[in-house]
C-alpha atoms as a PDB file:
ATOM      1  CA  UNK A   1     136.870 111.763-270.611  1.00  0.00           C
ATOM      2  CA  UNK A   2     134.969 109.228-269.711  1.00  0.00           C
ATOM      3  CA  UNK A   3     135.868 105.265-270.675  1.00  0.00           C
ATOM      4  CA  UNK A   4     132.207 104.288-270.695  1.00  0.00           C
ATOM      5  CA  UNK A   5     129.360 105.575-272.495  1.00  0.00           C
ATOM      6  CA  UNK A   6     125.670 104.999-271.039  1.00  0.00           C
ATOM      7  CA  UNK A   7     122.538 106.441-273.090  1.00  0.00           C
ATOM      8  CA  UNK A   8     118.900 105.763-271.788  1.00  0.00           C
ATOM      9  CA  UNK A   9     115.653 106.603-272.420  1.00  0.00           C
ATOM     10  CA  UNK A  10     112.132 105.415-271.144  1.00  0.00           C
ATOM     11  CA  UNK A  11     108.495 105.879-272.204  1.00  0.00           C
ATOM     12  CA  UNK A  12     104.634 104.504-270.530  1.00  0.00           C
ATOM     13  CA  UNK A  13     103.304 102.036-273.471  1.00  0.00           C
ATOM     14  CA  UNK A  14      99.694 101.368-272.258  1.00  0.00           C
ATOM     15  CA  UNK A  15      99.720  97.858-272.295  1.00  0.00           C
ATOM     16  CA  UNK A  16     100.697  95.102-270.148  1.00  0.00           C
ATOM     17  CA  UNK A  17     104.191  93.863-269.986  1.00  0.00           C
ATOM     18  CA  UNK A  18     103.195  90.206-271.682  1.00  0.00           C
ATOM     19  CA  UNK A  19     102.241  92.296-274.391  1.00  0.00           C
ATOM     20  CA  UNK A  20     105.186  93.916-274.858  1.00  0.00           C
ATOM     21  CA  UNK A  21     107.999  91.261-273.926  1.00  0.00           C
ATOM     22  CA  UNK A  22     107.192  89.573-277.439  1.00  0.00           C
ATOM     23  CA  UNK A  23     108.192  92.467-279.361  1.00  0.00           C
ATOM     24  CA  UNK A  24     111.702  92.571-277.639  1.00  0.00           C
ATOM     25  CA  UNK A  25     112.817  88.672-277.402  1.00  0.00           C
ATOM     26  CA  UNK A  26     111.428  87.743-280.310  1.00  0.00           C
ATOM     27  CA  UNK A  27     114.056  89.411-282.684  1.00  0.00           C
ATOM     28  CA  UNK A  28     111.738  89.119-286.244  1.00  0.00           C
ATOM     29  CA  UNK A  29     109.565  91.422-284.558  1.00  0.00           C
ATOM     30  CA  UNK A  30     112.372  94.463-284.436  1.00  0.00           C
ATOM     31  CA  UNK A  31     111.211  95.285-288.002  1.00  0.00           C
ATOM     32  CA  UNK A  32     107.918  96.428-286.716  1.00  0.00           C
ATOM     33  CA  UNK A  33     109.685  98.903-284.487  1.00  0.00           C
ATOM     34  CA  UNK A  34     113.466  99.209-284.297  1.00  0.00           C
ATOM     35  CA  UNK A  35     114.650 102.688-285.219  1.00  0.00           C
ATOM     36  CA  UNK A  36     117.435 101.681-287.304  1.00  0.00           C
ATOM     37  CA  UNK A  37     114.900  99.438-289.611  1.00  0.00           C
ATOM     38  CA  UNK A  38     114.492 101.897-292.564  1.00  0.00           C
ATOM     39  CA  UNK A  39     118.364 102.834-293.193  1.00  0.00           C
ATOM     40  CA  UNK A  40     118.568 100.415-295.816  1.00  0.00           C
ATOM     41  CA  UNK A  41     115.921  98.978-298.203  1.00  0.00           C
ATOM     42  CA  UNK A  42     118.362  96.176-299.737  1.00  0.00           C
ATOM     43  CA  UNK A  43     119.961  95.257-295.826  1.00  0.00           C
ATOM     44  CA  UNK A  44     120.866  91.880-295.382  1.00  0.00           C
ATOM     45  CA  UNK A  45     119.093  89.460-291.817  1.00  0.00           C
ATOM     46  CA  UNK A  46     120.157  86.441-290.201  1.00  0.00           C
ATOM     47  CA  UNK A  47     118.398  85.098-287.710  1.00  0.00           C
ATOM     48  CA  UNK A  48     120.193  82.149-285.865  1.00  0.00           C
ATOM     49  CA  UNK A  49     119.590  80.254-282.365  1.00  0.00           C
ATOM     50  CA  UNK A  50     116.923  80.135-280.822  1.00  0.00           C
ATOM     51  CA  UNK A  51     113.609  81.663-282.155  1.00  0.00           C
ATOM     52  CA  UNK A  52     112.891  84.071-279.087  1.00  0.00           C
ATOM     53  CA  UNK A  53     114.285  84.702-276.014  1.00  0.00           C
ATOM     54  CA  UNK A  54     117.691  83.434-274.749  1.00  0.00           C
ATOM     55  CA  UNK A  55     119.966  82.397-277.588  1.00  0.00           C
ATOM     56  CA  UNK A  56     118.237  84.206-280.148  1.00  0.00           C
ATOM     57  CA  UNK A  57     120.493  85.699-282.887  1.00  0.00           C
ATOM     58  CA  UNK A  58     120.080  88.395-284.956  1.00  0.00           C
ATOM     59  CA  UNK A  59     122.949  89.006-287.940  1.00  0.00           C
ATOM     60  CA  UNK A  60     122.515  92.224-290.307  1.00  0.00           C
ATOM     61  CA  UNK A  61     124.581  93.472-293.375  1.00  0.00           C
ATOM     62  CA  UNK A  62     123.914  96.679-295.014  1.00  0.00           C
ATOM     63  CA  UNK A  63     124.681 100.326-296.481  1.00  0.00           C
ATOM     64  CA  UNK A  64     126.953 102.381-294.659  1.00  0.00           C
ATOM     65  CA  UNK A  65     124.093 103.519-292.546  1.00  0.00           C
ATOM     66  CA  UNK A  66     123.068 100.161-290.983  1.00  0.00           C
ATOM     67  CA  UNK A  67     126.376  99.156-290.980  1.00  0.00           C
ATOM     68  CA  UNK A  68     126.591  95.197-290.025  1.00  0.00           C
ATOM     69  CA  UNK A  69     126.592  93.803-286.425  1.00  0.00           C
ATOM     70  CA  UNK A  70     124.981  90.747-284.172  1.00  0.00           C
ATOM     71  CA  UNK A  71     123.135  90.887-281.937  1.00  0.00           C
ATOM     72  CA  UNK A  72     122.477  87.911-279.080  1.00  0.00           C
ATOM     73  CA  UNK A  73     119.808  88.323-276.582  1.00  0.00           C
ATOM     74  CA  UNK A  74     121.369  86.912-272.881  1.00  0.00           C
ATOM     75  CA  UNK A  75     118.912  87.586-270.382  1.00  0.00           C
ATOM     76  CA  UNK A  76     115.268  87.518-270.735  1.00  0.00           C
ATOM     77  CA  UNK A  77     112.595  87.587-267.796  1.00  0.00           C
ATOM     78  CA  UNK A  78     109.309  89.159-267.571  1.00  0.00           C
ATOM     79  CA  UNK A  79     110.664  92.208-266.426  1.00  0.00           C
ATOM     80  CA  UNK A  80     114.283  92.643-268.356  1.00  0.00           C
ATOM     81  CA  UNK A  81     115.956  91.130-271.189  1.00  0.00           C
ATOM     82  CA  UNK A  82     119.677  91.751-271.836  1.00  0.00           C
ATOM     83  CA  UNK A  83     121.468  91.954-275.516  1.00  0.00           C
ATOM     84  CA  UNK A  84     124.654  91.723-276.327  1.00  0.00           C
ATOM     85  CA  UNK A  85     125.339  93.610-279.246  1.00  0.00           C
ATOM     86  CA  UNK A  86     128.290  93.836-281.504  1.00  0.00           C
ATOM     87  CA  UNK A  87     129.371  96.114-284.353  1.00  0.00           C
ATOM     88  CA  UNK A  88     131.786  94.981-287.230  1.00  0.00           C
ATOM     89  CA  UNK A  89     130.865  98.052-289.259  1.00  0.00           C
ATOM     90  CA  UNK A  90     131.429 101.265-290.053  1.00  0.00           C
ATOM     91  CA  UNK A  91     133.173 101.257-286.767  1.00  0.00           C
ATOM     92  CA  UNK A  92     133.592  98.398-284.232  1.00  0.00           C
ATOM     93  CA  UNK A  93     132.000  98.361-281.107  1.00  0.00           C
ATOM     94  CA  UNK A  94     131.006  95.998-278.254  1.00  0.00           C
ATOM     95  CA  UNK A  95     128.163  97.178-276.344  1.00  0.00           C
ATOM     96  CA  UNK A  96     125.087  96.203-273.958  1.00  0.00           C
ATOM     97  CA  UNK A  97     121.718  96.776-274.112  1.00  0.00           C
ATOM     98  CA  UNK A  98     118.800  96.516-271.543  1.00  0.00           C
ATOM     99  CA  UNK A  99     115.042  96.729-271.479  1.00  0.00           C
ATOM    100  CA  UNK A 100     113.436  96.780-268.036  1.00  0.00           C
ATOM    101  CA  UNK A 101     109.933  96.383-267.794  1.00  0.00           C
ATOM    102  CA  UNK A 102     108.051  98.147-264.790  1.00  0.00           C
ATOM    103  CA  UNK A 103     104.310  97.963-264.686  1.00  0.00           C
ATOM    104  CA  UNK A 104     102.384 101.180-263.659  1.00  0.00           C
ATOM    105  CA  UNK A 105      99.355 102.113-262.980  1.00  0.00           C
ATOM    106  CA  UNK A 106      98.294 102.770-266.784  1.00  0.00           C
ATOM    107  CA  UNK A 107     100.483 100.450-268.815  1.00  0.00           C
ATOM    108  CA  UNK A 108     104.342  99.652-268.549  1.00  0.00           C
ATOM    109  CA  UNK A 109     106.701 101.304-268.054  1.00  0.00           C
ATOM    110  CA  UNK A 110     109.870 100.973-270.414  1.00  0.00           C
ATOM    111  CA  UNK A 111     113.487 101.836-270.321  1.00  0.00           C
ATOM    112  CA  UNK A 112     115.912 101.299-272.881  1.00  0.00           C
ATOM    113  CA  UNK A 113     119.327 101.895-271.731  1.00  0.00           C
ATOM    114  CA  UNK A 114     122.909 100.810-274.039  1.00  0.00           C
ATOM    115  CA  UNK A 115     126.254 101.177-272.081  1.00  0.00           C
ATOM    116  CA  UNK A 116     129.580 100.421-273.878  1.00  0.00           C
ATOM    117  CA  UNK A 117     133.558 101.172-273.360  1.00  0.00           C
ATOM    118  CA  UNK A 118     134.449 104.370-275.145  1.00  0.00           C
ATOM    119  CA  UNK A 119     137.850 103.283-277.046  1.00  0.00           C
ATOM    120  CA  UNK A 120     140.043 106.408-277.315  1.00  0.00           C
ATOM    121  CA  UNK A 121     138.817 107.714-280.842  1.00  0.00           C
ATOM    122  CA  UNK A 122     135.358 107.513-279.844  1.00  0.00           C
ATOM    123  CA  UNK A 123     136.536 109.777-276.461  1.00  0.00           C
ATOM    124  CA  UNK A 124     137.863 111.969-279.062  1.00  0.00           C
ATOM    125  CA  UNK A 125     134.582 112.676-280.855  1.00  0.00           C
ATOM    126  CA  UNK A 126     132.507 112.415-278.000  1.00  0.00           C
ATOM    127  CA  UNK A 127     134.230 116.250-277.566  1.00  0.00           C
ATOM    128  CA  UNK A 128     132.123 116.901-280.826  1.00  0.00           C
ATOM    129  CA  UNK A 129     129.810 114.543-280.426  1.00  0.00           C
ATOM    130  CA  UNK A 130     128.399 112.757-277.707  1.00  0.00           C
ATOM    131  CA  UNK A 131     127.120 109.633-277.672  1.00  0.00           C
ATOM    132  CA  UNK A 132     123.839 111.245-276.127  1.00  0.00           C
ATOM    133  CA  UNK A 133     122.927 113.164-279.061  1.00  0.00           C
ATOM    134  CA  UNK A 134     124.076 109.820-281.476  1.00  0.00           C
ATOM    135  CA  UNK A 135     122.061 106.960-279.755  1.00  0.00           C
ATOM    136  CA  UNK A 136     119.494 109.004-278.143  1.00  0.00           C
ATOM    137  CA  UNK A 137     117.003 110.337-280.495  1.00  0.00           C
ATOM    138  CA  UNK A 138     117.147 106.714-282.342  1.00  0.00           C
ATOM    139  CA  UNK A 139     116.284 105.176-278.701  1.00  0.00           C
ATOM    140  CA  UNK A 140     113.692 107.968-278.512  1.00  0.00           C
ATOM    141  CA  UNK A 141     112.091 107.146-282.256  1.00  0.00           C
ATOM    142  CA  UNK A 142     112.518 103.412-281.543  1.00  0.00           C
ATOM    143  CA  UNK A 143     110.289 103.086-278.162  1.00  0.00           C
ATOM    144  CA  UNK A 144     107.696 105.504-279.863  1.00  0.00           C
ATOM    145  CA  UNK A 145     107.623 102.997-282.440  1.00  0.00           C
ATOM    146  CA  UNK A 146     107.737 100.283-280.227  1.00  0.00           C
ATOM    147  CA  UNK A 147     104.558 101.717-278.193  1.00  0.00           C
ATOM    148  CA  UNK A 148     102.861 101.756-281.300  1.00  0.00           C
ATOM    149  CA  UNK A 149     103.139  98.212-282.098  1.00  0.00           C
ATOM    150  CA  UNK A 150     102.445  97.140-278.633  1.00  0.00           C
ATOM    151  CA  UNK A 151      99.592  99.123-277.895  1.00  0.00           C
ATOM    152  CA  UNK A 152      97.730  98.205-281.302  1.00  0.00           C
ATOM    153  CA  UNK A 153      99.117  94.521-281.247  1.00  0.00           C
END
Protein backbone atom coordinates (compact mmCIF):
# COMPACT_ATOMS: atom_id res chain seq x y z
CA UNK A 1 0.00 0.00 0.00
CA UNK A 2 1.14 2.96 -0.87
CA UNK A 3 2.31 5.85 1.92
CA UNK A 4 1.41 8.69 -0.43
CA UNK A 5 -1.64 9.53 -2.16
CA UNK A 6 -1.48 11.81 -5.45
CA UNK A 7 -4.90 12.73 -7.33
CA UNK A 8 -4.81 15.09 -10.47
CA UNK A 9 -6.84 16.32 -12.92
CA UNK A 10 -6.51 19.03 -15.75
CA UNK A 11 -8.88 20.86 -18.12
CA UNK A 12 -8.26 23.84 -21.34
CA UNK A 13 -10.16 27.09 -19.81
CA UNK A 14 -10.14 29.44 -22.88
CA UNK A 15 -8.69 32.28 -21.42
CA UNK A 16 -5.40 33.61 -20.68
CA UNK A 17 -3.51 32.64 -17.63
CA UNK A 18 -3.76 36.46 -16.02
CA UNK A 19 -7.24 35.75 -16.18
CA UNK A 20 -7.27 32.88 -14.38
CA UNK A 21 -4.38 33.31 -11.67
CA UNK A 22 -6.90 35.73 -9.76
CA UNK A 23 -9.37 33.15 -9.19
CA UNK A 24 -6.74 30.82 -7.49
CA UNK A 25 -4.51 33.32 -5.19
CA UNK A 26 -7.05 35.35 -4.35
CA UNK A 27 -8.81 32.94 -1.81
CA UNK A 28 -12.48 35.08 -1.59
CA UNK A 29 -12.80 34.13 -5.04
CA UNK A 30 -12.98 30.07 -4.22
CA UNK A 31 -16.72 30.66 -3.58
CA UNK A 32 -17.28 31.34 -7.18
CA UNK A 33 -15.83 27.97 -8.02
CA UNK A 34 -14.46 25.58 -5.40
CA UNK A 35 -16.27 22.25 -5.44
CA UNK A 36 -16.61 21.88 -1.86
CA UNK A 37 -18.50 25.51 -1.65
CA UNK A 38 -22.15 24.24 -1.43
CA UNK A 39 -21.70 21.43 1.43
CA UNK A 40 -22.81 23.73 3.93
CA UNK A 41 -25.14 26.78 3.76
CA UNK A 42 -24.40 27.96 7.53
CA UNK A 43 -20.17 27.15 7.08
CA UNK A 44 -18.07 29.31 8.90
CA UNK A 45 -14.70 31.66 6.70
CA UNK A 46 -11.71 33.24 7.88
CA UNK A 47 -9.68 34.89 5.81
CA UNK A 48 -6.27 35.97 7.40
CA UNK A 49 -2.76 37.24 5.90
CA UNK A 50 -2.36 38.56 3.14
CA UNK A 51 -5.29 39.39 0.72
CA UNK A 52 -3.98 37.31 -2.39
CA UNK A 53 -1.18 35.50 -3.19
CA UNK A 54 1.61 34.41 -0.77
CA UNK A 55 0.47 34.47 2.83
CA UNK A 56 -3.04 34.41 2.13
CA UNK A 57 -5.16 32.40 4.64
CA UNK A 58 -8.16 30.80 4.31
CA UNK A 59 -9.91 29.21 7.77
CA UNK A 60 -13.39 27.25 7.36
CA UNK A 61 -15.75 25.61 10.00
CA UNK A 62 -18.70 23.65 9.05
CA UNK A 63 -21.18 20.51 8.91
CA UNK A 64 -19.71 17.26 8.84
CA UNK A 65 -19.43 17.57 5.13
CA UNK A 66 -17.07 20.60 4.91
CA UNK A 67 -15.49 19.58 7.80
CA UNK A 68 -12.96 22.51 9.08
CA UNK A 69 -9.36 23.03 7.77
CA UNK A 70 -6.76 26.02 6.63
CA UNK A 71 -5.60 26.55 4.03
CA UNK A 72 -2.20 28.85 3.26
CA UNK A 73 -1.22 29.58 -0.21
CA UNK A 74 3.02 29.22 -0.39
CA UNK A 75 3.97 29.61 -3.81
CA UNK A 76 2.41 31.76 -6.34
CA UNK A 77 3.90 32.69 -9.90
CA UNK A 78 2.28 33.20 -13.13
CA UNK A 79 2.44 29.77 -13.94
CA UNK A 80 1.92 27.73 -10.39
CA UNK A 81 0.77 28.52 -7.05
CA UNK A 82 1.28 26.05 -4.17
CA UNK A 83 -1.26 25.52 -0.99
CA UNK A 84 -0.72 24.07 1.92
CA UNK A 85 -3.71 22.65 3.18
CA UNK A 86 -4.65 21.21 6.48
CA UNK A 87 -7.61 19.25 7.85
CA UNK A 88 -8.69 19.32 11.62
CA UNK A 89 -12.00 17.68 10.73
CA UNK A 90 -13.81 14.89 10.26
CA UNK A 91 -10.44 13.36 9.87
CA UNK A 92 -6.98 15.02 10.03
CA UNK A 93 -4.90 15.40 7.23
CA UNK A 94 -1.88 17.39 5.96
CA UNK A 95 -1.77 17.68 2.35
CA UNK A 96 -0.45 19.78 -0.81
CA UNK A 97 -2.01 21.22 -3.49
CA UNK A 98 -0.78 22.61 -6.92
CA UNK A 99 -2.14 24.52 -9.86
CA UNK A 100 0.16 24.79 -12.88
CA UNK A 101 -0.71 27.02 -15.48
CA UNK A 102 0.41 26.12 -19.17
CA UNK A 103 -0.75 28.34 -21.96
CA UNK A 104 -1.91 26.62 -25.25
CA UNK A 105 -2.80 27.43 -28.26
CA UNK A 106 -6.63 28.14 -27.35
CA UNK A 107 -6.59 29.15 -23.70
CA UNK A 108 -4.68 27.61 -20.62
CA UNK A 109 -4.12 24.87 -19.77
CA UNK A 110 -4.84 23.77 -16.03
CA UNK A 111 -3.85 21.04 -13.71
CA UNK A 112 -4.92 20.57 -10.33
CA UNK A 113 -3.00 17.98 -8.61
CA UNK A 114 -3.21 17.26 -4.27
CA UNK A 115 -0.55 14.77 -2.92
CA UNK A 116 -0.57 13.84 0.82
CA UNK A 117 0.96 10.92 3.24
CA UNK A 118 -1.56 8.13 3.53
CA UNK A 119 -1.50 7.45 7.52
CA UNK A 120 -2.26 3.73 8.04
CA UNK A 121 -6.19 3.96 8.42
CA UNK A 122 -6.49 5.88 5.38
CA UNK A 123 -4.19 2.80 3.59
CA UNK A 124 -6.81 0.73 5.05
CA UNK A 125 -9.77 2.29 3.23
CA UNK A 126 -8.00 3.16 0.29
CA UNK A 127 -8.63 -0.99 -0.20
CA UNK A 128 -12.37 0.22 -0.35
CA UNK A 129 -11.87 3.35 -1.34
CA UNK A 130 -9.34 5.12 -3.09
CA UNK A 131 -8.46 8.37 -2.80
CA UNK A 132 -9.00 8.62 -6.73
CA UNK A 133 -12.58 8.07 -6.67
CA UNK A 134 -12.80 10.56 -3.19
CA UNK A 135 -10.87 13.72 -4.44
CA UNK A 136 -11.28 13.21 -8.04
CA UNK A 137 -14.68 13.92 -9.23
CA UNK A 138 -14.66 17.10 -6.69
CA UNK A 139 -11.28 18.20 -8.61
CA UNK A 140 -13.20 17.35 -11.79
CA UNK A 141 -16.56 19.55 -10.71
CA UNK A 142 -14.25 22.22 -9.25
CA UNK A 143 -12.07 23.15 -12.55
CA UNK A 144 -15.41 22.92 -14.60
CA UNK A 145 -16.55 25.44 -12.29
CA UNK A 146 -13.52 27.20 -12.26
CA UNK A 147 -13.54 27.46 -16.28
CA UNK A 148 -16.76 28.90 -15.96
CA UNK A 149 -15.84 31.77 -13.90
CA UNK A 150 -12.74 32.43 -15.79
CA UNK A 151 -13.96 32.28 -19.12
CA UNK A 152 -17.08 34.65 -18.38
CA UNK A 153 -15.01 36.86 -15.87
Amino acid sequence: MAKEFRVSRATTVAAPPERILPLLTDLHEWQKWSPWEGLDAGLERTYAGASSGVGAVYGWRGNSKAGEGRMEIVEAAPDHVGIDLVFAAPMKAHNRVDFRLTPEEHGTRVEWVMTGPQNVVMRVMSKLYSMEKMIGPDLEKGLLQLRQAAESA
